[in-house]
PDB file of N, CA and C in Angstrom:
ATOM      1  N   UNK A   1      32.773  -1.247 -18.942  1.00  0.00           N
ATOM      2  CA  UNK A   1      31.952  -0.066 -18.951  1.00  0.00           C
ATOM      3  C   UNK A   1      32.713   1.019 -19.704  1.00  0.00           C
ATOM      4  N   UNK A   2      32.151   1.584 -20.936  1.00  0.00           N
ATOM      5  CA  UNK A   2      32.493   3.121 -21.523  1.00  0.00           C
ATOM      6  C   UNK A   2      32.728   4.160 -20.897  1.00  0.00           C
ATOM      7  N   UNK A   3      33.415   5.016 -21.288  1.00  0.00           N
ATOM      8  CA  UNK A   3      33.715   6.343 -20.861  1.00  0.00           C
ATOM      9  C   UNK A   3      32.107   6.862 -20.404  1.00  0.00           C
ATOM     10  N   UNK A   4      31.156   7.037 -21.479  1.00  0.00           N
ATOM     11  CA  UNK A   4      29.908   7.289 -20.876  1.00  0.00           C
ATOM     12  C   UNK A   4      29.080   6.925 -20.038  1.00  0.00           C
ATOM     13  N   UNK A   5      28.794   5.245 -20.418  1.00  0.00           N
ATOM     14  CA  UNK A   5      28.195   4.701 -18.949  1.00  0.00           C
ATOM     15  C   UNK A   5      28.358   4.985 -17.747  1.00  0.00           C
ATOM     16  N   UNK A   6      30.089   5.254 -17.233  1.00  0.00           N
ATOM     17  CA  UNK A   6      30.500   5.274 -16.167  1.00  0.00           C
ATOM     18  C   UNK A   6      30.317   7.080 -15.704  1.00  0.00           C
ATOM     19  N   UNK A   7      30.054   7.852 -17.111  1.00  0.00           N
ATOM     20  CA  UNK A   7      29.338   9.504 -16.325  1.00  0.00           C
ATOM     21  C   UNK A   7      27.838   9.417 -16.193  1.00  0.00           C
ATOM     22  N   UNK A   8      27.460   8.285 -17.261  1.00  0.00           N
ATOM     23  CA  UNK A   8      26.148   8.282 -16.892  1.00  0.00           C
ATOM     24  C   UNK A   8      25.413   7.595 -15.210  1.00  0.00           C
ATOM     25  N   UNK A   9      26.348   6.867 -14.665  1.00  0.00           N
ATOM     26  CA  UNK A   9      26.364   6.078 -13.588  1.00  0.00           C
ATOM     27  C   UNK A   9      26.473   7.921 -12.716  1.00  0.00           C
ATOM     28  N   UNK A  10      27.670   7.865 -12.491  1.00  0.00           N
ATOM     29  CA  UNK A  10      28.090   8.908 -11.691  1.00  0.00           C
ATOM     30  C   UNK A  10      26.565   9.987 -11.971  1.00  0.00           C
ATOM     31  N   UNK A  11      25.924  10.008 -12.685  1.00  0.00           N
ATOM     32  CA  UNK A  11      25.010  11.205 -12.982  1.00  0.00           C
ATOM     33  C   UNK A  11      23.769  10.855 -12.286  1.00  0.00           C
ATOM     34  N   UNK A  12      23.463   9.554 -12.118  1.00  0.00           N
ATOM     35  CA  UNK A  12      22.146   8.851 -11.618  1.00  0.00           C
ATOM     36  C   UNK A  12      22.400   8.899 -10.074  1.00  0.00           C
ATOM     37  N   UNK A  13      23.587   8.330  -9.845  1.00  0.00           N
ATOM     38  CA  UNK A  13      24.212   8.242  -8.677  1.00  0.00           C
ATOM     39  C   UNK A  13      24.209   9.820  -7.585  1.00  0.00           C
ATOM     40  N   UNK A  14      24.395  10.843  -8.427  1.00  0.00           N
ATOM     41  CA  UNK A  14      24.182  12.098  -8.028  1.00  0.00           C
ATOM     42  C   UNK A  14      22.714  12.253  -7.629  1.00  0.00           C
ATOM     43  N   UNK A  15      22.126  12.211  -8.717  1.00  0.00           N
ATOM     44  CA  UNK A  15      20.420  12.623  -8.788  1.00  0.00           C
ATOM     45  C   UNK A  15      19.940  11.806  -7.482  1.00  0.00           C
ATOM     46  N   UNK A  16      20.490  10.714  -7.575  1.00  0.00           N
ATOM     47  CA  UNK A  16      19.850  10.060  -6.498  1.00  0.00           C
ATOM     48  C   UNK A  16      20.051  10.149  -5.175  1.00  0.00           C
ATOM     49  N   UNK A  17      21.203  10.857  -4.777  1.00  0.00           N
ATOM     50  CA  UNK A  17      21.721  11.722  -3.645  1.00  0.00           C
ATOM     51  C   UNK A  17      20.923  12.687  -3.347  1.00  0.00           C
ATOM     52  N   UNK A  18      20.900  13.490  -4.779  1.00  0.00           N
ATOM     53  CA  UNK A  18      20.352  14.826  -4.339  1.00  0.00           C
ATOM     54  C   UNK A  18      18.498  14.678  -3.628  1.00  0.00           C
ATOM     55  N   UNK A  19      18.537  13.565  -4.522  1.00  0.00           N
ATOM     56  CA  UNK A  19      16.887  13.369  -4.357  1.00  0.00           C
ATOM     57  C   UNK A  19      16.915  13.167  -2.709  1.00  0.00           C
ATOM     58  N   UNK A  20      17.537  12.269  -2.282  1.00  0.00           N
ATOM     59  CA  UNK A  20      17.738  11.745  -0.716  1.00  0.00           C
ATOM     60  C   UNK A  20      17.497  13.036  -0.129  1.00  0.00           C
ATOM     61  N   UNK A  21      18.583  13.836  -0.270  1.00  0.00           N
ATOM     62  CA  UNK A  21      18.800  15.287   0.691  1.00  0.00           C
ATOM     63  C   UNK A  21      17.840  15.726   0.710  1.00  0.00           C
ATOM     64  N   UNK A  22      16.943  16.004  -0.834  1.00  0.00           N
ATOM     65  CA  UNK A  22      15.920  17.085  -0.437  1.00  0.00           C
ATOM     66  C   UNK A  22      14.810  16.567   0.576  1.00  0.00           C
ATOM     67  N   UNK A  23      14.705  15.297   0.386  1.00  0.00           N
ATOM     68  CA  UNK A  23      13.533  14.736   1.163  1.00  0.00           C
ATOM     69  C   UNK A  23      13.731  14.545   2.457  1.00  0.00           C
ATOM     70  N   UNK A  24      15.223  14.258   2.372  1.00  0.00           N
ATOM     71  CA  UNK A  24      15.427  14.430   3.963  1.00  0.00           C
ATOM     72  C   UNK A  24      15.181  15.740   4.873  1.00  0.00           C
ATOM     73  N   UNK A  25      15.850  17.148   4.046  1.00  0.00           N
ATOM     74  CA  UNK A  25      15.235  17.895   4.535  1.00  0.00           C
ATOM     75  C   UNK A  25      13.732  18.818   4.305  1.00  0.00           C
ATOM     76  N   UNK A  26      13.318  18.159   3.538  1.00  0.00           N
ATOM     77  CA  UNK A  26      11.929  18.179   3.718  1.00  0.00           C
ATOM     78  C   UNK A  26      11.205  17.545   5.235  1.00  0.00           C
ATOM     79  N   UNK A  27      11.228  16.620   5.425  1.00  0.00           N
ATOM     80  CA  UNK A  27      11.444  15.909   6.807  1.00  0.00           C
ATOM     81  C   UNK A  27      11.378  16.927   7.820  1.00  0.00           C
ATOM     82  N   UNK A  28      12.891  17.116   8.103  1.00  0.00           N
ATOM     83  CA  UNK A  28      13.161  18.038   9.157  1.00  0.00           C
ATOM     84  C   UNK A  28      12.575  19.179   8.974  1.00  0.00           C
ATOM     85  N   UNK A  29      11.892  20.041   8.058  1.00  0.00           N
ATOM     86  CA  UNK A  29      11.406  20.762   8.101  1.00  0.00           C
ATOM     87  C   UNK A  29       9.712  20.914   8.388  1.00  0.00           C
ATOM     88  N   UNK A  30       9.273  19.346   8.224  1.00  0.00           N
ATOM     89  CA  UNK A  30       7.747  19.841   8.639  1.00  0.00           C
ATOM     90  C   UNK A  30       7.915  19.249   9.891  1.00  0.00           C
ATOM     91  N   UNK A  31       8.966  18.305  10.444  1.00  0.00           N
ATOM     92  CA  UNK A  31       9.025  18.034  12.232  1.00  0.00           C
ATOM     93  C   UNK A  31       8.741  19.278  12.552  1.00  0.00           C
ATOM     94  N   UNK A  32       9.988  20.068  12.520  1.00  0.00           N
ATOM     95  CA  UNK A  32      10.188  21.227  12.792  1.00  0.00           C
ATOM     96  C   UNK A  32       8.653  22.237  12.966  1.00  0.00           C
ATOM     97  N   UNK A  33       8.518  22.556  11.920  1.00  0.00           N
ATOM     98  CA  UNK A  33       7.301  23.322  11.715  1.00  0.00           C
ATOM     99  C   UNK A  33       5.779  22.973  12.453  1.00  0.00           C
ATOM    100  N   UNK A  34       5.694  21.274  12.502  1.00  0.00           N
ATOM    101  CA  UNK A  34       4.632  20.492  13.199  1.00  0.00           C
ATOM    102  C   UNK A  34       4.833  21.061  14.640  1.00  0.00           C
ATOM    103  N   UNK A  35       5.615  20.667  14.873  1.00  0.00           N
ATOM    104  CA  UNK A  35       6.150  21.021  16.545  1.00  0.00           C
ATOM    105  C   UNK A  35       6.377  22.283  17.304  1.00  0.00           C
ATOM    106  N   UNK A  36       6.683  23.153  15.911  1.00  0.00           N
ATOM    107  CA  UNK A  36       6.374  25.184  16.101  1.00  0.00           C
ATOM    108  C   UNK A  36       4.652  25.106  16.634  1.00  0.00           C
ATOM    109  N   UNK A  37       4.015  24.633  15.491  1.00  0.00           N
ATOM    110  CA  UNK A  37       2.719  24.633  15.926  1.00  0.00           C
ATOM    111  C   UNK A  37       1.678  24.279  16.628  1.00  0.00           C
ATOM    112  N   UNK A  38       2.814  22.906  17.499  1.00  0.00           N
ATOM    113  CA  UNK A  38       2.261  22.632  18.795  1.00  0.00           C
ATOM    114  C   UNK A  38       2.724  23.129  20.361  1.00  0.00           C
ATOM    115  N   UNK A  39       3.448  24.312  20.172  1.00  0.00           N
ATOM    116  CA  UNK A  39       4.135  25.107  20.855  1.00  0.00           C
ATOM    117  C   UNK A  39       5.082  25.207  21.260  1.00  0.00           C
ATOM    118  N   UNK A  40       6.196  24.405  20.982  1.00  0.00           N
ATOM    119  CA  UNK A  40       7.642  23.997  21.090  1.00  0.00           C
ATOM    120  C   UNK A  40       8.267  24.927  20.809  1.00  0.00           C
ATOM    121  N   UNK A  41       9.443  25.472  21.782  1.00  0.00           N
ATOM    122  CA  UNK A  41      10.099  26.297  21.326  1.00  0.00           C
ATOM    123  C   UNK A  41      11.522  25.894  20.395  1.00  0.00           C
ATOM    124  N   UNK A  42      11.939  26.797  19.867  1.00  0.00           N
ATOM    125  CA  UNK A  42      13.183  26.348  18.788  1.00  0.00           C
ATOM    126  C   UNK A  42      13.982  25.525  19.553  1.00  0.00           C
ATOM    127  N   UNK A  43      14.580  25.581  20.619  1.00  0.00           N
ATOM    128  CA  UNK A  43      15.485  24.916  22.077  1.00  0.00           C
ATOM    129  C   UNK A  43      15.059  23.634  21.885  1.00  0.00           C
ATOM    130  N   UNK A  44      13.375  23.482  22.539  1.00  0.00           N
ATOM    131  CA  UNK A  44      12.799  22.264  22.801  1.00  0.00           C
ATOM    132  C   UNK A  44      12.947  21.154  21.819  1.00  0.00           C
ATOM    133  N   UNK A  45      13.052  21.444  20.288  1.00  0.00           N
ATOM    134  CA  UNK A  45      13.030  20.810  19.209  1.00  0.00           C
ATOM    135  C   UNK A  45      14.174  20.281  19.076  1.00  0.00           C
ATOM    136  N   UNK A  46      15.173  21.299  19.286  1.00  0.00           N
ATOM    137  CA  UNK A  46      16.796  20.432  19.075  1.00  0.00           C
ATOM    138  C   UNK A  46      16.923  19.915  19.591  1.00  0.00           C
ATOM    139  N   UNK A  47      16.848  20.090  20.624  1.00  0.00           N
ATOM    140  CA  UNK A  47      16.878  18.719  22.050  1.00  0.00           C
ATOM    141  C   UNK A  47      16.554  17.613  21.943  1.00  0.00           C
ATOM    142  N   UNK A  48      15.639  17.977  21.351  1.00  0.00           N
ATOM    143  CA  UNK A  48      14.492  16.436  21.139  1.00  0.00           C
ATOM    144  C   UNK A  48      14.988  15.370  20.045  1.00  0.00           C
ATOM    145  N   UNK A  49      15.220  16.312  19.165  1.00  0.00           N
ATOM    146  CA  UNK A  49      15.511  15.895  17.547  1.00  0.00           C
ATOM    147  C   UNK A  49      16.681  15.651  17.051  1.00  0.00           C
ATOM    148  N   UNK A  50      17.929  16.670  17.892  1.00  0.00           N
ATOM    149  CA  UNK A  50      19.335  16.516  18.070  1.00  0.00           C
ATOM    150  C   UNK A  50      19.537  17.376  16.923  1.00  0.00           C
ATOM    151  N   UNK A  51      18.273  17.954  16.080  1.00  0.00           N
ATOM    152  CA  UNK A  51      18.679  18.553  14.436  1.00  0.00           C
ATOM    153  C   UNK A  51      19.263  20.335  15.354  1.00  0.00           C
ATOM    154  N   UNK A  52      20.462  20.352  14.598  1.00  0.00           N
ATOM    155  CA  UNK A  52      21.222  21.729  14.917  1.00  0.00           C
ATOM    156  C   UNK A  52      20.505  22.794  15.650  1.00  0.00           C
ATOM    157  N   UNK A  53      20.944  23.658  16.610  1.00  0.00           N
ATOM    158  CA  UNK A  53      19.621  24.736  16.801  1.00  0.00           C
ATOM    159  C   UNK A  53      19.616  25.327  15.750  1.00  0.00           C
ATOM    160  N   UNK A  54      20.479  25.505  15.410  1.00  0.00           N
ATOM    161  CA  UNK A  54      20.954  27.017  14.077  1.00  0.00           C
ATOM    162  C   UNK A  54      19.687  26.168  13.175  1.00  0.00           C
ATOM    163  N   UNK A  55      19.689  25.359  12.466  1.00  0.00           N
ATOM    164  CA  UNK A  55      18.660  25.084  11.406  1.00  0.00           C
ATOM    165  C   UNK A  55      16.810  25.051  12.239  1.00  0.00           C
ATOM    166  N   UNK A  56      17.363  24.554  13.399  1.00  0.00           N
ATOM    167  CA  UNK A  56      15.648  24.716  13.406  1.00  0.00           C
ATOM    168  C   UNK A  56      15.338  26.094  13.756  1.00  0.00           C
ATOM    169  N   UNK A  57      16.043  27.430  14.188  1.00  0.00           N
ATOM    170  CA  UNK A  57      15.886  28.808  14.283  1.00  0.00           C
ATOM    171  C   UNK A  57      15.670  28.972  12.929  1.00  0.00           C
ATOM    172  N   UNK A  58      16.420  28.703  11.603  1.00  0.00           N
ATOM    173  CA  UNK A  58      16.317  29.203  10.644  1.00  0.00           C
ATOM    174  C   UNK A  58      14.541  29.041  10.106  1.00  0.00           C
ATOM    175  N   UNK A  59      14.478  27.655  10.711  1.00  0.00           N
ATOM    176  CA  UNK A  59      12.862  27.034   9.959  1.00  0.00           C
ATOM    177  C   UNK A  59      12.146  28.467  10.659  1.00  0.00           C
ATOM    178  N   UNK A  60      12.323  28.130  12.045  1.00  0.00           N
ATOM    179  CA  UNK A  60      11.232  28.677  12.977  1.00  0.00           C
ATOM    180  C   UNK A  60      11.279  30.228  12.206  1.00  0.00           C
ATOM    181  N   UNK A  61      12.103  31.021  11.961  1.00  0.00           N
ATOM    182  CA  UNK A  61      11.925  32.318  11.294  1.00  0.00           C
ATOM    183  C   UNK A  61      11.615  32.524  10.263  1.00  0.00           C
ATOM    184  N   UNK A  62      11.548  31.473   8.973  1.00  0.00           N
ATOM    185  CA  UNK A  62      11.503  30.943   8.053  1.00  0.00           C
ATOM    186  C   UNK A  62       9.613  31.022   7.829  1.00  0.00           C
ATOM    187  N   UNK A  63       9.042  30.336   9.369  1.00  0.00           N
ATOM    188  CA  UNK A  63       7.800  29.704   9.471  1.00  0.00           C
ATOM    189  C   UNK A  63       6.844  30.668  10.064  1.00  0.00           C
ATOM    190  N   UNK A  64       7.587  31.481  10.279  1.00  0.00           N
ATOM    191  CA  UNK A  64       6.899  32.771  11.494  1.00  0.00           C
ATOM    192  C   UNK A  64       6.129  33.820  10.340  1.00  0.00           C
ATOM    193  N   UNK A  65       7.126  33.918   9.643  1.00  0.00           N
ATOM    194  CA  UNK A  65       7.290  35.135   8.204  1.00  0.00           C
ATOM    195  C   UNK A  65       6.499  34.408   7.673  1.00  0.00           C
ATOM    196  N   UNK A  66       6.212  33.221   7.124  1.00  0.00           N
ATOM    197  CA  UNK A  66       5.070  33.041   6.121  1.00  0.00           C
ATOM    198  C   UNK A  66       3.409  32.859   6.406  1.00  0.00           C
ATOM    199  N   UNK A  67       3.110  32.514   8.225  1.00  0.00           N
ATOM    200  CA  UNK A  67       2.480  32.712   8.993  1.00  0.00           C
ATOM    201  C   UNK A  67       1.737  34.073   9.240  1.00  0.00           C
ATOM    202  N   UNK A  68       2.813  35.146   9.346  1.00  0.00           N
ATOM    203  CA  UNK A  68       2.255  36.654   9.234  1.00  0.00           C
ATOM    204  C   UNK A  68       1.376  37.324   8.334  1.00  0.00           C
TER     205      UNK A  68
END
């Protein structure tokens, strides 16, 4: 493998990470948001979900503000 192949590897290899993350937290963010709107409080969700409180407060304020 060339000097390039092997940045071009490393470059796909990235993208394809990054792609993972976003979708992953895409994910956690409409749990999140689904479950705001079935009356769950921010607490109830982490618990449930084990996802950080700190991030699902962030959604929930995040979700409140665009709601208003």
């Amino acid at each position: 493998m060339c000097t390039v192949e092997y940045y071009e590897q490393l470059h796909n290899d990235s993208t394809r990470q990054e792609g993972f993350d976003e979708g992953y937290n895409t994910s956690q963010k409409e749990i999140i948001t689904n479950a705001l709107d079935n009356g769950r409080t921010p607490e109830q969700i982490s618990d449930f979900t084990g996802i950080d409180l700190k991030i699902v407060q962030e959604v929930a304020d995040k979700h409140i503000n665009e709601n208003s």
